[in-house]
C-alpha atoms as a PDB file:
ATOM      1  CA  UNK A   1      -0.006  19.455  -0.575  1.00  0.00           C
ATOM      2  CA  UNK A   2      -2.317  16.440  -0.161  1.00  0.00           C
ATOM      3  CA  UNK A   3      -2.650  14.228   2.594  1.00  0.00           C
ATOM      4  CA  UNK A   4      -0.284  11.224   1.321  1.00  0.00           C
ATOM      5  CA  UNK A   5       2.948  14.002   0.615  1.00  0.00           C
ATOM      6  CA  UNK A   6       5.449  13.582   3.319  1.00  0.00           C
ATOM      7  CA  UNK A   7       5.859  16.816   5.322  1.00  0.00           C
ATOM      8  CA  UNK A   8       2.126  16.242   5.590  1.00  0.00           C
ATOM      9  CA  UNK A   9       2.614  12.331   7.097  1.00  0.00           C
ATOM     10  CA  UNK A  10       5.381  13.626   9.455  1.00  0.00           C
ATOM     11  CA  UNK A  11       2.844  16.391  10.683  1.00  0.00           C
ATOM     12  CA  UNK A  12       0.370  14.032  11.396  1.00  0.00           C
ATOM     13  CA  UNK A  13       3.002  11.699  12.901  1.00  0.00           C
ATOM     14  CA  UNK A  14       4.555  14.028  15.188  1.00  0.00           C
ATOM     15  CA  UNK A  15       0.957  15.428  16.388  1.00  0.00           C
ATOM     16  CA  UNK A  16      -0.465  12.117  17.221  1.00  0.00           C
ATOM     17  CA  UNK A  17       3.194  11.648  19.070  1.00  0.00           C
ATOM     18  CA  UNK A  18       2.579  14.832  21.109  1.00  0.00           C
ATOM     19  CA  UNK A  19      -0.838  13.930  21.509  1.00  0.00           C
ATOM     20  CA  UNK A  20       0.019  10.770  22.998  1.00  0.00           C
ATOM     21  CA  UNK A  21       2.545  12.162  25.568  1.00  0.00           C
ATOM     22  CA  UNK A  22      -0.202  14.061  26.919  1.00  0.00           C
ATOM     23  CA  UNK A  23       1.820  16.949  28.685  1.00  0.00           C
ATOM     24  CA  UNK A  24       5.015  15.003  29.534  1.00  0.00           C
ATOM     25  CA  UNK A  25       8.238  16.360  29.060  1.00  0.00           C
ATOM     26  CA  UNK A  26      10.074  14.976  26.041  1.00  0.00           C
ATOM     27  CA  UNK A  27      13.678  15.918  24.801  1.00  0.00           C
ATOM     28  CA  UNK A  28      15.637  14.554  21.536  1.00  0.00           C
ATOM     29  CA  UNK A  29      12.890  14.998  18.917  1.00  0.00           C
ATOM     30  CA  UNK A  30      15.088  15.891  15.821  1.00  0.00           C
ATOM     31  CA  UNK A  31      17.205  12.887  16.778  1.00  0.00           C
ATOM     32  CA  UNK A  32      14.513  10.453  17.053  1.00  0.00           C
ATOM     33  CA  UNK A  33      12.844  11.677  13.705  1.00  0.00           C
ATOM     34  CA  UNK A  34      16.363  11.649  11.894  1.00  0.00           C
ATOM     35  CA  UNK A  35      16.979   8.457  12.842  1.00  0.00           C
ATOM     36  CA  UNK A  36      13.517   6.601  12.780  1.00  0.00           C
ATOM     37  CA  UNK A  37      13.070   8.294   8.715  1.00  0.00           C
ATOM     38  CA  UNK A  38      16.589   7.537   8.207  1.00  0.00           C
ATOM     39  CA  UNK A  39      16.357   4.058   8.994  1.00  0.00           C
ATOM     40  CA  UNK A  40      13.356   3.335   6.900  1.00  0.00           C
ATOM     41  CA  UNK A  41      14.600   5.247   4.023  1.00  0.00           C
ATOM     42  CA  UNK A  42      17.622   2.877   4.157  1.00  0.00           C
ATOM     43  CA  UNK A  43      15.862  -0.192   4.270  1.00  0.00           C
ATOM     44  CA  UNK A  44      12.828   0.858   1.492  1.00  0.00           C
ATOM     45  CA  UNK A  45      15.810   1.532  -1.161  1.00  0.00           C
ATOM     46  CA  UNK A  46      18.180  -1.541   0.053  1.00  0.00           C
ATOM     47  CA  UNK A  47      14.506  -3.917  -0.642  1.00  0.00           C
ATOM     48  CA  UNK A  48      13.753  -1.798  -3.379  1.00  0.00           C
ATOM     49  CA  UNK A  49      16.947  -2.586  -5.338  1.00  0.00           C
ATOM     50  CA  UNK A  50      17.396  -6.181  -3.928  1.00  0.00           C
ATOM     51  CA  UNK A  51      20.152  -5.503  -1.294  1.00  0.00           C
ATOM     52  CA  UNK A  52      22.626  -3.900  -3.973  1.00  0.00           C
ATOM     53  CA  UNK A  53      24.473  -1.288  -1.188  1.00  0.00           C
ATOM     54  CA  UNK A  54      26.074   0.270  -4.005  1.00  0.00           C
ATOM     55  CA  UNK A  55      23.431   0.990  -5.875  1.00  0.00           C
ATOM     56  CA  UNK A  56      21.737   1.681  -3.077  1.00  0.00           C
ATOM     57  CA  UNK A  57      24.560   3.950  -2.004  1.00  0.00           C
ATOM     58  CA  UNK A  58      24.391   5.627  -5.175  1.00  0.00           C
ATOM     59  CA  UNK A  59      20.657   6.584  -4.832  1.00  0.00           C
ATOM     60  CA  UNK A  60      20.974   7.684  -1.395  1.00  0.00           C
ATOM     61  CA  UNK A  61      23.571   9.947  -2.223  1.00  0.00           C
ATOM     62  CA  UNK A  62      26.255   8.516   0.258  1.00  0.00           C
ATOM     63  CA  UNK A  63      29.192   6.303  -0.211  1.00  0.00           C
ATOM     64  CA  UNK A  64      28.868   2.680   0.231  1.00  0.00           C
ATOM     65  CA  UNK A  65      31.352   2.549   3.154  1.00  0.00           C
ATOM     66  CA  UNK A  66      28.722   5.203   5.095  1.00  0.00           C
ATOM     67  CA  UNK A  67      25.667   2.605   3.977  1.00  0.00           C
ATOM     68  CA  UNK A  68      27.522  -0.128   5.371  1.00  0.00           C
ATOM     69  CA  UNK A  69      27.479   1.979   8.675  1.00  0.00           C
ATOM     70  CA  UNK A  70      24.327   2.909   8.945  1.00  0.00           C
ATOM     71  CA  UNK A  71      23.028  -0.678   7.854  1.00  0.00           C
ATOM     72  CA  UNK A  72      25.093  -1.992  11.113  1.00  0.00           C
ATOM     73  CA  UNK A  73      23.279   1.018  13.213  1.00  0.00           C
ATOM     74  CA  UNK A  74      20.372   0.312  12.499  1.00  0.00           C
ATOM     75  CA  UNK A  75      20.505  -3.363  12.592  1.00  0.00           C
ATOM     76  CA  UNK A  76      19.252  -3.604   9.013  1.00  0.00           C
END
């Protein structure tokens, strides 16, 4: 792995994160990451394919009616 792959950019993400807490208690990790590379995943494909939700549907693997959900969400 090099340092540009993605598990190795979440690493670093979630170290600095726990870095920056600095001993305080923290719940709801999973969720947050979930979410937070959700979200951007949605919106990279959506701009990548000019706001097409079925196409982007289709690359996401989800139906469009999901998309539409998740685009609402996260306020996309």
């Amino acid at each position: 792995m090099n340092s540009t792959d993605l598990p190795t950019c979440i690493n670093t993400k979630l170290k600095r994160y726990f870095k920056q807490l600095n001993g305080e208690q923290v719940s709801g990790v999973r969720k947050m990451v979930m979410q937070e590379s959700e979200s951007i995943t949605i919106k990279f494909v959506l701009d990548m394919v000019e706001q097409n939700q079925s196409e982007a549907a289709r690359i996401l693997g989800m139906n469009r009616g999901t998309l539409k959900k998740k685009i609402a969400l996260y306020k996309l």
